[in-house]
C-alpha atoms as a PDB file:
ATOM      1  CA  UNK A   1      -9.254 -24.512  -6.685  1.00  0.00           C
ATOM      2  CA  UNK A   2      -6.785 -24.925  -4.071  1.00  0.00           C
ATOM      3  CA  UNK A   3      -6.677 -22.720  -0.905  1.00  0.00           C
ATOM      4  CA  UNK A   4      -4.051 -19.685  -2.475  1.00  0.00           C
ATOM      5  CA  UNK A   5      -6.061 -19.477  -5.611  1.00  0.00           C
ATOM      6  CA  UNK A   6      -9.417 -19.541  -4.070  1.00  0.00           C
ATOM      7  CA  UNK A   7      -7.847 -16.872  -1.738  1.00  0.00           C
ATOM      8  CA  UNK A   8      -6.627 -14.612  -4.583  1.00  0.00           C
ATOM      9  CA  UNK A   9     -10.472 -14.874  -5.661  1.00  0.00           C
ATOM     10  CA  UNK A  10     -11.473 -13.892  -3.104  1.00  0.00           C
ATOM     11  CA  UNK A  11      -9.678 -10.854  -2.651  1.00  0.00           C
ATOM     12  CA  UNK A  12     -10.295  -9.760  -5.920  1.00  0.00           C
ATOM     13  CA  UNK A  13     -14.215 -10.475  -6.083  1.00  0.00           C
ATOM     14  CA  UNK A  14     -15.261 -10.118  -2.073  1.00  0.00           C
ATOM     15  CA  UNK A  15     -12.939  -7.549  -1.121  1.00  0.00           C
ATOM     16  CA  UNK A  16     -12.350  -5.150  -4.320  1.00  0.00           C
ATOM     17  CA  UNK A  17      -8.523  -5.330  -3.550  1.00  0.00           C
ATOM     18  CA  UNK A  18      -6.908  -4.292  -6.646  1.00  0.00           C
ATOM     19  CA  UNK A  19      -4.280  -6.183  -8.935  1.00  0.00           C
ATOM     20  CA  UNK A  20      -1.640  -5.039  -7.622  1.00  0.00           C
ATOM     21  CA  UNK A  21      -2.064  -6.236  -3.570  1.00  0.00           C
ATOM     22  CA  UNK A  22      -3.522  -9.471  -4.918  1.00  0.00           C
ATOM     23  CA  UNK A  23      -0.285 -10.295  -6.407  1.00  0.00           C
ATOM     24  CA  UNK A  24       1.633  -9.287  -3.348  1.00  0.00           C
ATOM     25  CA  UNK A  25      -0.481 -10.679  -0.581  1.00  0.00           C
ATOM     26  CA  UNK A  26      -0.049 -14.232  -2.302  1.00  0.00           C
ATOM     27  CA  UNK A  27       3.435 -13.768  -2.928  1.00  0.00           C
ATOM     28  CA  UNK A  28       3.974 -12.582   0.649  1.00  0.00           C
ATOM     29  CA  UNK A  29       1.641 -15.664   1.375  1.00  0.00           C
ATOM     30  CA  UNK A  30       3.970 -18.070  -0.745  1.00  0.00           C
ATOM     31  CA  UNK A  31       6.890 -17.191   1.520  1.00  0.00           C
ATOM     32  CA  UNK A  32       5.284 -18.035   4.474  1.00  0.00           C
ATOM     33  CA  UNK A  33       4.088 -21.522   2.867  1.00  0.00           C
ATOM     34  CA  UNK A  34       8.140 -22.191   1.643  1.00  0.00           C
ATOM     35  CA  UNK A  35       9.247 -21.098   5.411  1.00  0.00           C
ATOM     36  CA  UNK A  36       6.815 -23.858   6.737  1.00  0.00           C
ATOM     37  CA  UNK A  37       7.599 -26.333   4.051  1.00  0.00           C
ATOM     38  CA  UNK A  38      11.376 -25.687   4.931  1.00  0.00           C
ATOM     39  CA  UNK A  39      10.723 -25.952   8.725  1.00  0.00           C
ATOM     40  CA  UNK A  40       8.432 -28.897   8.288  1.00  0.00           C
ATOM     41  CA  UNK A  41       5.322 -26.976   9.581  1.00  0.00           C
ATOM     42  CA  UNK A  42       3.788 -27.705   6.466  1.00  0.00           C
ATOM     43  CA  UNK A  43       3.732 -30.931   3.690  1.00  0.00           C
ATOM     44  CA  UNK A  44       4.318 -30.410  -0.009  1.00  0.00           C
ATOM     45  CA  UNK A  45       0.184 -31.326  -0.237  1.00  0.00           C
ATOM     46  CA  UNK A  46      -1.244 -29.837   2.740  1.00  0.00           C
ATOM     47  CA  UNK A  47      -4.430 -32.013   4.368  1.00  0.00           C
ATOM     48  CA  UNK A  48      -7.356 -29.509   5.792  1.00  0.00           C
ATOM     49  CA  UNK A  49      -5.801 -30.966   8.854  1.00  0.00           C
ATOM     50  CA  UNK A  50      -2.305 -29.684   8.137  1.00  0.00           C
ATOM     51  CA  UNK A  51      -4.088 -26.046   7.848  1.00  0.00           C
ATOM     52  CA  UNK A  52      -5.069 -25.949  10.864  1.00  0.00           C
ATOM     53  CA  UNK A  53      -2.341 -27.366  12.512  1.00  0.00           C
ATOM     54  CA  UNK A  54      -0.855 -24.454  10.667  1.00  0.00           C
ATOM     55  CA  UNK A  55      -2.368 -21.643  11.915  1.00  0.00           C
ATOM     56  CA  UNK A  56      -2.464 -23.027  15.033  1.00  0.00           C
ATOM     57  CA  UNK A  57       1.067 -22.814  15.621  1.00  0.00           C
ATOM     58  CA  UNK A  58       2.081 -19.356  16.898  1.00  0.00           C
ATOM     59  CA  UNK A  59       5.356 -20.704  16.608  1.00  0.00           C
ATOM     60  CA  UNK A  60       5.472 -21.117  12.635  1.00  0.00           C
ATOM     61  CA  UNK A  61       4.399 -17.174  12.084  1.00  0.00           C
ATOM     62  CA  UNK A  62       7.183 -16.636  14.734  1.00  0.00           C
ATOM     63  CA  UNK A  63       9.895 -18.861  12.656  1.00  0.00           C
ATOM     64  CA  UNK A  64       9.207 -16.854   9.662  1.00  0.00           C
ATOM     65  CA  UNK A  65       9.125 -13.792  11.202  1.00  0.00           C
ATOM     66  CA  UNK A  66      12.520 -14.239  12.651  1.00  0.00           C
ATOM     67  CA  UNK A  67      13.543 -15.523   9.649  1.00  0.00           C
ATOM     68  CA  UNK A  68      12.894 -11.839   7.678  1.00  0.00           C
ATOM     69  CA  UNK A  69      14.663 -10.100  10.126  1.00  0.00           C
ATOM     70  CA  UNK A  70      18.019 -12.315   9.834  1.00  0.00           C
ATOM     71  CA  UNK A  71      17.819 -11.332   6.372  1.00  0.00           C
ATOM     72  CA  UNK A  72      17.018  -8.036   7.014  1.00  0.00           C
ATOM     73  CA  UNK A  73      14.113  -7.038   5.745  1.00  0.00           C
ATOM     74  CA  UNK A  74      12.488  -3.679   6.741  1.00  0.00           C
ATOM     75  CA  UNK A  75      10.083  -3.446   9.338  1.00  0.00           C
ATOM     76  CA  UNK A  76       7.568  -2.485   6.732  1.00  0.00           C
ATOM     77  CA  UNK A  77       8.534  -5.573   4.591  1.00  0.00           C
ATOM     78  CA  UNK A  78       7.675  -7.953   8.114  1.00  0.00           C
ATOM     79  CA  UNK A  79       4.175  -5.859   8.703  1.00  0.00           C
ATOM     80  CA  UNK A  80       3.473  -6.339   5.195  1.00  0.00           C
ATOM     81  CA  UNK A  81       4.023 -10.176   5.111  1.00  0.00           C
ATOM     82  CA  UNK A  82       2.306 -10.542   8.281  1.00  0.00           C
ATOM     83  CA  UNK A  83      -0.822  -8.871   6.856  1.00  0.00           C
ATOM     84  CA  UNK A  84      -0.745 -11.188   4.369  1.00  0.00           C
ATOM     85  CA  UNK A  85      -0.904 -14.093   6.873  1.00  0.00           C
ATOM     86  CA  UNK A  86      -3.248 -13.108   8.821  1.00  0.00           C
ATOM     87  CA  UNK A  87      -5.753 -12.089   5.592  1.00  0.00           C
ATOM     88  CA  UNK A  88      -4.964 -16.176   4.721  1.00  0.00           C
ATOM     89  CA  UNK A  89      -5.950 -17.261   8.316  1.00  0.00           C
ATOM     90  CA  UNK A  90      -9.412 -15.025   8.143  1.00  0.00           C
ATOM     91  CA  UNK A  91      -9.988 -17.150   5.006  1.00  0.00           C
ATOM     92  CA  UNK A  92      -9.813 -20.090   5.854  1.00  0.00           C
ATOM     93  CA  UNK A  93     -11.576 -19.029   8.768  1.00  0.00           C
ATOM     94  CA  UNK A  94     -14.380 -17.860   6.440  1.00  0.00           C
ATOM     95  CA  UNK A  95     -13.833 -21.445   4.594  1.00  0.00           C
ATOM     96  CA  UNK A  96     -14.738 -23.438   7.284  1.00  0.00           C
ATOM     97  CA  UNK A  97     -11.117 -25.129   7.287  1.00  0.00           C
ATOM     98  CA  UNK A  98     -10.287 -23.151  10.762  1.00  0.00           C
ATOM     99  CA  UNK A  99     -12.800 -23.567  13.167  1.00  0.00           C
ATOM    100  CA  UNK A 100     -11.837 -20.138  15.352  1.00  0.00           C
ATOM    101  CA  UNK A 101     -10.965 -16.716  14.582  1.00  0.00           C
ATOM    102  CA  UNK A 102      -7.598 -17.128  13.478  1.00  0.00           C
ATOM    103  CA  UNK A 103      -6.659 -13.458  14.225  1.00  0.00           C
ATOM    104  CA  UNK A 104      -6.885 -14.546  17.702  1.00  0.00           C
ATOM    105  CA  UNK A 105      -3.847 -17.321  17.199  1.00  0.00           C
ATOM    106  CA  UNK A 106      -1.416 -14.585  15.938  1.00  0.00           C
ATOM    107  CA  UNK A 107      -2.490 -11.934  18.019  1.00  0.00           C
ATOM    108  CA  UNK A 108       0.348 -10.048  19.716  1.00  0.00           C
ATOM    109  CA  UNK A 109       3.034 -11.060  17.085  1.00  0.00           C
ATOM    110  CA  UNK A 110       4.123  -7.958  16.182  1.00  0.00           C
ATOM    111  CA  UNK A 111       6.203  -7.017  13.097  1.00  0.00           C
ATOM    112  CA  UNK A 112       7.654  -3.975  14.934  1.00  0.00           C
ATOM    113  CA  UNK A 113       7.091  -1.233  11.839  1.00  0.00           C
ATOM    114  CA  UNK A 114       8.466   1.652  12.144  1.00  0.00           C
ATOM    115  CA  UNK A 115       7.099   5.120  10.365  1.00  0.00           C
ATOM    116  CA  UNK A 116       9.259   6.802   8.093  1.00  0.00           C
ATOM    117  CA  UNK A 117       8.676  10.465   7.466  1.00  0.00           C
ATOM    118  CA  UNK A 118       7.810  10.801   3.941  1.00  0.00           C
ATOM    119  CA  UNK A 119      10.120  12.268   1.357  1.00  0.00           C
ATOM    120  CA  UNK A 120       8.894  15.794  -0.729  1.00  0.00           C
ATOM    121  CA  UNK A 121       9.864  18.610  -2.731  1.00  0.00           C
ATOM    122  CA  UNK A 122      10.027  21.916  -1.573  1.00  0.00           C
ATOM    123  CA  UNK A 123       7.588  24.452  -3.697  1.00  0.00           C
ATOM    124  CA  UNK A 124      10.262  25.803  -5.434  1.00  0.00           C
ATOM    125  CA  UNK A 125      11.769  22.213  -6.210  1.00  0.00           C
ATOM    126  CA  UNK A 126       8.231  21.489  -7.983  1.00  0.00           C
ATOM    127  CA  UNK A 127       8.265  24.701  -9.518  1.00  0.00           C
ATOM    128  CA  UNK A 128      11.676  24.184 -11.017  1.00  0.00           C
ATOM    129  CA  UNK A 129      10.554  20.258 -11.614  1.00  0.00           C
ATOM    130  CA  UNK A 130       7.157  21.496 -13.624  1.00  0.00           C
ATOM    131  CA  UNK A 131       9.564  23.811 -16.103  1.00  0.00           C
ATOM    132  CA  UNK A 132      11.595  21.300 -17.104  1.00  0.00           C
ATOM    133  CA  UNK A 133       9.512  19.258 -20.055  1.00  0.00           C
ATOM    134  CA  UNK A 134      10.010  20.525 -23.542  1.00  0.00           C
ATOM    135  CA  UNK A 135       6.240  21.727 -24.134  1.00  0.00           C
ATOM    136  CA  UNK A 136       6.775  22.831 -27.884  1.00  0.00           C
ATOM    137  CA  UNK A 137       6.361  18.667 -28.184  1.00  0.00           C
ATOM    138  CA  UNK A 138       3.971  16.748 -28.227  1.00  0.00           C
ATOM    139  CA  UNK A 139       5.345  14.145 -25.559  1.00  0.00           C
ATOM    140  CA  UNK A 140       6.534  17.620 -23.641  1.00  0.00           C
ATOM    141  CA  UNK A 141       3.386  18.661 -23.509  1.00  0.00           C
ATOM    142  CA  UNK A 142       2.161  15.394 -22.238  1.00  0.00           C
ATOM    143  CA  UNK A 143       4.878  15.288 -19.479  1.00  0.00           C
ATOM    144  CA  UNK A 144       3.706  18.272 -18.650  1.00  0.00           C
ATOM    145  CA  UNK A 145       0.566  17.507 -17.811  1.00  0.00           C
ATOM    146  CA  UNK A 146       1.094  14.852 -16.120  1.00  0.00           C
ATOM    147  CA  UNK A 147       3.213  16.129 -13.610  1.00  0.00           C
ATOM    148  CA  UNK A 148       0.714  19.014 -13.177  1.00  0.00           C
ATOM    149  CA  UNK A 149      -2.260  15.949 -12.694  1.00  0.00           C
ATOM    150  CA  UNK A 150      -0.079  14.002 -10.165  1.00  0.00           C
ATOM    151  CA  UNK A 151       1.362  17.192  -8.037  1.00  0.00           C
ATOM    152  CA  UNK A 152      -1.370  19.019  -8.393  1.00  0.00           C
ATOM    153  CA  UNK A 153      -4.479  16.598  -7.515  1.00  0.00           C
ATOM    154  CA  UNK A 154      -2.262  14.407  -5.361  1.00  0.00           C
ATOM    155  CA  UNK A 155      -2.915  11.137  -7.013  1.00  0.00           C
ATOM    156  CA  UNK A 156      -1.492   7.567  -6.691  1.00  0.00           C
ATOM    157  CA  UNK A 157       0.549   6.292  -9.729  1.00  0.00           C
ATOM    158  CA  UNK A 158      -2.608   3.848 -10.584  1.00  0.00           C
ATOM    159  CA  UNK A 159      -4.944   6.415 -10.676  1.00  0.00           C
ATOM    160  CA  UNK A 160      -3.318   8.605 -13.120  1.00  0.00           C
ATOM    161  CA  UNK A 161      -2.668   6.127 -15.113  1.00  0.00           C
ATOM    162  CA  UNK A 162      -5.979   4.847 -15.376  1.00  0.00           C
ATOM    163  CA  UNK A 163      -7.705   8.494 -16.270  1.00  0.00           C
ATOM    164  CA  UNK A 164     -10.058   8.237 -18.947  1.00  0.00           C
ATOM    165  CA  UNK A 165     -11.515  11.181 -21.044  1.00  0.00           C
ATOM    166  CA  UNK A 166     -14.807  10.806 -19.339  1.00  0.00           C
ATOM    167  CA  UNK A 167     -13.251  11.070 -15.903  1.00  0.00           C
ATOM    168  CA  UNK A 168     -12.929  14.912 -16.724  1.00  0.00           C
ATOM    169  CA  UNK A 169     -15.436  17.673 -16.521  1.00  0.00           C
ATOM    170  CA  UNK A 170     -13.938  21.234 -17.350  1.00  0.00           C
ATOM    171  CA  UNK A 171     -17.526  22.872 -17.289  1.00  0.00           C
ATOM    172  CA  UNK A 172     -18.089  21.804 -13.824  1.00  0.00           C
ATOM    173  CA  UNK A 173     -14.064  22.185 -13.049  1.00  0.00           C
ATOM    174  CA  UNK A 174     -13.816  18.729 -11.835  1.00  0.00           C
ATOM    175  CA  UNK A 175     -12.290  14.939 -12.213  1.00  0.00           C
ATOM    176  CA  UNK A 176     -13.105  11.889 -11.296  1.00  0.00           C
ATOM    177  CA  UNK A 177     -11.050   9.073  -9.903  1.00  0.00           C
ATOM    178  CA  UNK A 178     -11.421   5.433  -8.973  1.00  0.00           C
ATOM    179  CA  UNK A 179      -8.881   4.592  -6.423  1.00  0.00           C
ATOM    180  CA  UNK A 180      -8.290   1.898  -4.197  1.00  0.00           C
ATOM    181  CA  UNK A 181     -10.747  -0.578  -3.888  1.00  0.00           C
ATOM    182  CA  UNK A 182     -12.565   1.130  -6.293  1.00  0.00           C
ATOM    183  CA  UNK A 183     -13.656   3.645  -4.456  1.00  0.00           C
ATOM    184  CA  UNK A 184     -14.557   7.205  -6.363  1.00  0.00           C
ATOM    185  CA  UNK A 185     -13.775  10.088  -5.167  1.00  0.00           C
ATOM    186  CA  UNK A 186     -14.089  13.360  -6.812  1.00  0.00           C
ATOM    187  CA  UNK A 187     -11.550  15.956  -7.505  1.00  0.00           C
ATOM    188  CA  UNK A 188     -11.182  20.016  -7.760  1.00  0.00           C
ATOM    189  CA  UNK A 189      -9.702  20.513 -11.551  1.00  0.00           C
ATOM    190  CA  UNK A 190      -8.472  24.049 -11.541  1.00  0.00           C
ATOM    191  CA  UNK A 191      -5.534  26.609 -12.576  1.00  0.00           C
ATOM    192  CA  UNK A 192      -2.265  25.564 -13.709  1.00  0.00           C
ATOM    193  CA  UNK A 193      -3.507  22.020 -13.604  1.00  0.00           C
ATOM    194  CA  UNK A 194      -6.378  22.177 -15.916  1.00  0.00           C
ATOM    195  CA  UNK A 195      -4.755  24.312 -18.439  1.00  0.00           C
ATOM    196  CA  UNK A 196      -1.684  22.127 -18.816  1.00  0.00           C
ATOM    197  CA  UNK A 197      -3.997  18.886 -18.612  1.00  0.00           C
ATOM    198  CA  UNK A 198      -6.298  21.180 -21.451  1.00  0.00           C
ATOM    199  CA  UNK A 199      -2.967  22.142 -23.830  1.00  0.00           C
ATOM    200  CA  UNK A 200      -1.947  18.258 -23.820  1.00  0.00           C
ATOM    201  CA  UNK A 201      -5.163  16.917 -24.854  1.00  0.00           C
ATOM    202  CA  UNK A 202      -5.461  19.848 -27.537  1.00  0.00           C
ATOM    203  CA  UNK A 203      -2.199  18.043 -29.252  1.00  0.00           C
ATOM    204  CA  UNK A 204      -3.181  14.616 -28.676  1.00  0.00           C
ATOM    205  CA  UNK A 205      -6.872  14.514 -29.838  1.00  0.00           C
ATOM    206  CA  UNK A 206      -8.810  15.091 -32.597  1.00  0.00           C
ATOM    207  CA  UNK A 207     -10.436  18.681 -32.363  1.00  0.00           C
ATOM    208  CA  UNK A 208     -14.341  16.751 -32.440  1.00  0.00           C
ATOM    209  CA  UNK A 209     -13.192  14.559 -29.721  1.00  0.00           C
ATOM    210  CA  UNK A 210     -11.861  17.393 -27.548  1.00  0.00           C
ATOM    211  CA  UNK A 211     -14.903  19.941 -28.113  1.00  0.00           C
ATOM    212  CA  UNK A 212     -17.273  16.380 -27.051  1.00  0.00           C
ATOM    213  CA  UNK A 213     -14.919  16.048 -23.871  1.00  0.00           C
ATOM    214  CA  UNK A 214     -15.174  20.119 -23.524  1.00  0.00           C
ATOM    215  CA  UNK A 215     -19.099  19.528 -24.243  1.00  0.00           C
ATOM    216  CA  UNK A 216     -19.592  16.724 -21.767  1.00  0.00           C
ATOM    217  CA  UNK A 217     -21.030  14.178 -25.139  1.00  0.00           C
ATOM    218  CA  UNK A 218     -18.448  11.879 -25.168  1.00  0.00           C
ATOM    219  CA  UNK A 219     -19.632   8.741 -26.734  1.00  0.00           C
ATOM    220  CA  UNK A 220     -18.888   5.535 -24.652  1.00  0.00           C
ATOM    221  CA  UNK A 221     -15.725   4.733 -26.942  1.00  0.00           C
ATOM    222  CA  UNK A 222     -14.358   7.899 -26.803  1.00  0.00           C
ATOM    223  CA  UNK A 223     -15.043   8.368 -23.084  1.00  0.00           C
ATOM    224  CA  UNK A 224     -12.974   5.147 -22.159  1.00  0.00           C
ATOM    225  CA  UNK A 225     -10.154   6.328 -23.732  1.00  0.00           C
ATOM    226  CA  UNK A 226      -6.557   6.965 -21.826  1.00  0.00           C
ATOM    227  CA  UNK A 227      -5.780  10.308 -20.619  1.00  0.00           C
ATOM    228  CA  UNK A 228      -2.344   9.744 -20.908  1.00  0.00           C
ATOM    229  CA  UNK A 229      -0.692   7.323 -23.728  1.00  0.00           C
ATOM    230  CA  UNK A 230       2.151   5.865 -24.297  1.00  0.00           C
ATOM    231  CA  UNK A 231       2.685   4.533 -27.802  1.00  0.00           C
ATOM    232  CA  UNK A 232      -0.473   5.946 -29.897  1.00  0.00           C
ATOM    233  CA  UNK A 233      -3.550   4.189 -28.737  1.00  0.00           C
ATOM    234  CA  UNK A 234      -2.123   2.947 -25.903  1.00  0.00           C
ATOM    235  CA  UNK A 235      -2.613   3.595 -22.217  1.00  0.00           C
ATOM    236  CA  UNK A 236       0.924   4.908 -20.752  1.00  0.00           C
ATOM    237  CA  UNK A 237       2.411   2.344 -18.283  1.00  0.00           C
ATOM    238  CA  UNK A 238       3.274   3.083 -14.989  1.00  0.00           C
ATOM    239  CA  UNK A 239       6.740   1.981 -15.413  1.00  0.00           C
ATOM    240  CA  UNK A 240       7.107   4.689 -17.980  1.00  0.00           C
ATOM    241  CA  UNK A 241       5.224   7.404 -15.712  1.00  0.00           C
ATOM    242  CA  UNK A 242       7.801   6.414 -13.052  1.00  0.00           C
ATOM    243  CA  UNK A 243      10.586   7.178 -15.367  1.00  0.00           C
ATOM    244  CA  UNK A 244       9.605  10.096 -16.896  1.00  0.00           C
ATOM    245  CA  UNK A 245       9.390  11.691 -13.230  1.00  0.00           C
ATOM    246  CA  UNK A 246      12.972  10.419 -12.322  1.00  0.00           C
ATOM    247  CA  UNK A 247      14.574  11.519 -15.546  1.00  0.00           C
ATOM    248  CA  UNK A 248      13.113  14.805 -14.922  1.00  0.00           C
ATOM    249  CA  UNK A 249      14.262  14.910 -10.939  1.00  0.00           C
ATOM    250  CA  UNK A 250      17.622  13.338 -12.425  1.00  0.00           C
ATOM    251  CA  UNK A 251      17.926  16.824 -14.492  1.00  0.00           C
ATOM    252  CA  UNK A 252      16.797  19.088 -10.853  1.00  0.00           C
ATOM    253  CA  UNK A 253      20.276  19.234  -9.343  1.00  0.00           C
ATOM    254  CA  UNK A 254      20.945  15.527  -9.920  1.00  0.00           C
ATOM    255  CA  UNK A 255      17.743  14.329  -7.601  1.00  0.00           C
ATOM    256  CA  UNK A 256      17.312  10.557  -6.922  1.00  0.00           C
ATOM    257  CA  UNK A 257      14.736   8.760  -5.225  1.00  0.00           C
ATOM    258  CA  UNK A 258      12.011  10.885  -6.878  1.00  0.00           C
ATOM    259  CA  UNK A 259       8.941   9.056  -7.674  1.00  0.00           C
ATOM    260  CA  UNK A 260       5.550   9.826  -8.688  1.00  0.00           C
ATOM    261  CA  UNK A 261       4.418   9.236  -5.008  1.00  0.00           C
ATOM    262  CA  UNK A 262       6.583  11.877  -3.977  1.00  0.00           C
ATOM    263  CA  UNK A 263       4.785  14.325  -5.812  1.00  0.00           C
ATOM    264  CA  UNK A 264       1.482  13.080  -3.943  1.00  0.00           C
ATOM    265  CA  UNK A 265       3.234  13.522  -0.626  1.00  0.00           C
ATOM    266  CA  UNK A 266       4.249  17.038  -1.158  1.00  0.00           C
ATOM    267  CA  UNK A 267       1.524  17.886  -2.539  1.00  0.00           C
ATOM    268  CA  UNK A 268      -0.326  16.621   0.936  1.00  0.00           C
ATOM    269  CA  UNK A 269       2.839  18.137   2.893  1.00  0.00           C
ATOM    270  CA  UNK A 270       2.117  21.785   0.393  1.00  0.00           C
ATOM    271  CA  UNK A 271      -1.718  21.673   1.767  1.00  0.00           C
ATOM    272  CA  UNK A 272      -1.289  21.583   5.206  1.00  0.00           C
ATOM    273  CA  UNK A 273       1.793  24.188   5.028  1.00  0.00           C
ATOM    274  CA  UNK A 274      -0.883  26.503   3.383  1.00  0.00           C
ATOM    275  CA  UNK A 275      -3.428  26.110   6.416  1.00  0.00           C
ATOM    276  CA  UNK A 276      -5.634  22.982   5.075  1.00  0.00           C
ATOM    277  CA  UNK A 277      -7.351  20.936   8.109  1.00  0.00           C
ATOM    278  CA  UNK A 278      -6.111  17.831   8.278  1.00  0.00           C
ATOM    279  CA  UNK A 279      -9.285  15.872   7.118  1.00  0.00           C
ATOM    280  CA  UNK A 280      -9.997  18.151   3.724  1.00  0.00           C
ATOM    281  CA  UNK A 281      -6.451  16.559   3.029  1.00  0.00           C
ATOM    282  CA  UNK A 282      -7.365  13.336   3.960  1.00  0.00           C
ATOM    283  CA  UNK A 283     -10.359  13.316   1.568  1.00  0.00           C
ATOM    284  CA  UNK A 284      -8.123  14.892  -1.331  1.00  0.00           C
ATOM    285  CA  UNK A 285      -5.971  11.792  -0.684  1.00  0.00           C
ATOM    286  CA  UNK A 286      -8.485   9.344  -0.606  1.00  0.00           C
ATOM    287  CA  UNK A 287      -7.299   8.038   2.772  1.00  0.00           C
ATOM    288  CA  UNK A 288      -9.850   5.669   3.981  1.00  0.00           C
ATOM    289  CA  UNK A 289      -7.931   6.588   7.900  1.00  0.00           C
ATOM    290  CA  UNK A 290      -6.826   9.475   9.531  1.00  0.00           C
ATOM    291  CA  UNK A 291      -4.055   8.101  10.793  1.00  0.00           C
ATOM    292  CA  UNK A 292      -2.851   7.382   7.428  1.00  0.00           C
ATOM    293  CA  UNK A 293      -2.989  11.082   6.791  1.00  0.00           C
ATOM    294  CA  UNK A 294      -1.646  12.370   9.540  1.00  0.00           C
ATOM    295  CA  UNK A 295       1.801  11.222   8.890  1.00  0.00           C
ATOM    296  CA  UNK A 296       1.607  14.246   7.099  1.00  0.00           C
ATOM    297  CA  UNK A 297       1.430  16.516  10.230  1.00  0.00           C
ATOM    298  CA  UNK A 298       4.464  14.882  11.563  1.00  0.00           C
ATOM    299  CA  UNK A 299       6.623  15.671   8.169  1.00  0.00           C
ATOM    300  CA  UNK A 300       5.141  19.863   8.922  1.00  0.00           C
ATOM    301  CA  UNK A 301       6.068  19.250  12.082  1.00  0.00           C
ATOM    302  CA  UNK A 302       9.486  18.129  11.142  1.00  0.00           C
ATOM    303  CA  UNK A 303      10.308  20.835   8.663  1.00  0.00           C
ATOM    304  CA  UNK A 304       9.280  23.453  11.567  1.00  0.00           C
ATOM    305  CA  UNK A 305      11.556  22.343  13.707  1.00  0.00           C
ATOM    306  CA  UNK A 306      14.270  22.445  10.712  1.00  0.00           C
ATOM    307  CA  UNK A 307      13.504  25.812  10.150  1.00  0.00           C
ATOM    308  CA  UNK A 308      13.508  27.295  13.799  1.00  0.00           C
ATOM    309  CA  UNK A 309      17.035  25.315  14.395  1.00  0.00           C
ATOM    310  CA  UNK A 310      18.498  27.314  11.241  1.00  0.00           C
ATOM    311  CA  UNK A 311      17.053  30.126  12.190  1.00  0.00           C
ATOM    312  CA  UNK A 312      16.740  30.927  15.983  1.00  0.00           C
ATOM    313  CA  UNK A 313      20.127  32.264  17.346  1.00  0.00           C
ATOM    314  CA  UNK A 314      19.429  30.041  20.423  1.00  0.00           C
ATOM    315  CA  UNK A 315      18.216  26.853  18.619  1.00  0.00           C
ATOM    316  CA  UNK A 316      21.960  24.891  19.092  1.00  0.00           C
END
């Protein structure tokens, strides 16, 4: 195997990454590589030397680099593709084709990313959102459900997607989901959530299958089976879970931009409104970092100071 693919391996078998940043960290990767190739860092059939002459030239992360932001890309488009690079350099650090840490080569080249404030619905907005699905259907009722699933338990568009039968306990009021680098984390399934989740598998499976689930006896087949389907039989894509949630935001006063994800950041955002700590949301998110959940403070933050500027007579 050649250097990318045995990369791409490695990801996927040392590190657990998933399908999805496998596929972008070696497209990111490929960019660099056509960069080089186009600036002559790099021949069209690199030599182990050519590697390391590679990654030992600050200046050829820099030339790409500055070639992103002439066309613009966002700051988290740079960070991203610089990742990338430097997961490659550890590699072939690993590999025994670079002889020193390559971290320490691209040290202090800094992408510059800058944090956004997430986007989310207001309570009402979700409330309003949550009505909208025809529930005397069968795909209504599934809609339904899996708004409830995504708002409600704050999950990632992969992980409700990938719910299987056996991932829910109703006895013991609970779910479990595999999330990034499949890592398992396990979930409170309660109120408006479980019944809508309850109603939608009521119409979609046989009444044996749903009294096993309701039992906790699934057999093995039955257990693997898709929470949420698309055609009969067939796990529902996330492509279609993405549009179901924008048609539906499309119908709540003409919203755009609304995605599954925002759903899992209002939920977060709803959490620490109500007077959650900080790391019970961070666990509920499966955040392996603070820091990735505390983006979340800033957004409460945010809408404070919205509200006390509308509201204080001395605020302007």
């Amino acid at each position: 195997m050649d250097h990318v693919t045995a990369f791409a391996h490695h990801l996927t078998i040392e590190k657990g990454a998933s399908e999805r940043t496998v596929t972008a960290y070696v497209r990111d990767l490929g960019q660099y590589l056509t960069t080089c190739r186009n600036l002559d860092h790099l021949p069209d059939t690199p030599s182990e030397n050519d590697w390391r002459t590679l990654f030992g030239d600050r200046p050829a992360v820099r030339d790409h680099l500055a070639m992103l932001r002439r066309r613009k890309r966002t700051p988290a488009t740079v960070a991203r593709q610089l990742a990338a690079i430097r997961a490659f350099a550890r590699y072939l650090h690993l590999a025994g084709v670079l002889p020193i840490v390559p971290a320490a080569l691209i040290r202090g080249t800094s992408a510059g990313r800058e944090r956004r404030l997430p986007r989310d619905l207001t309570e009402e907005m979700i409330e309003d959102l949550m009505n909208l699905p025809d529930t005397t259907t069968p795909r209504g009722r599934r809609d339904r459900a899996m708004l409830e699933v995504i708002y409600g338990l704050g999950l990632r568009l992969a992980e409700v997607v990938g719910l299987n039968l056996g991932s829910l306990d109703f006895t013991s009021e609970r779910v479990r989901v595999l999330g990034k680098g499949d890592k398992e984390r396990i979930l409170p399934l309660l109120g408006l959530t479980a019944r809508k989740l309850r109603d939608h598998l009521e119409g979609c499976f046989t009444p044996d299958v749903v009294l096993s689930m309701l039992d906790g006896i699934l057999n093995s087949a039955d257990a693997s089976r898709p929470v949420f389907e698309g055609r009969p039989g067939r796990r529902i894509s996330p492509r279609t879970v993405q549009y179901r949630v924008a048609l539906y935001a499309g119908q709540l006063a003409g919203l755009r931009g609304v995605s599954p994800h925002t759903l899992r950041h209002s939920f977060a955002t709803h959490l620490l409104d109500g007077g959650a700590g900080i790391r019970v949301v961070q666990e509920l998110l499966g955040h392996e970092h603070l820091a990735t959940t505390q983006i979340y403070t800033h957004l409460s933050r945010a809408r404070l100071r919205e509200e006390f500027r509308k509201a204080h007579p001395r605020s302007d």
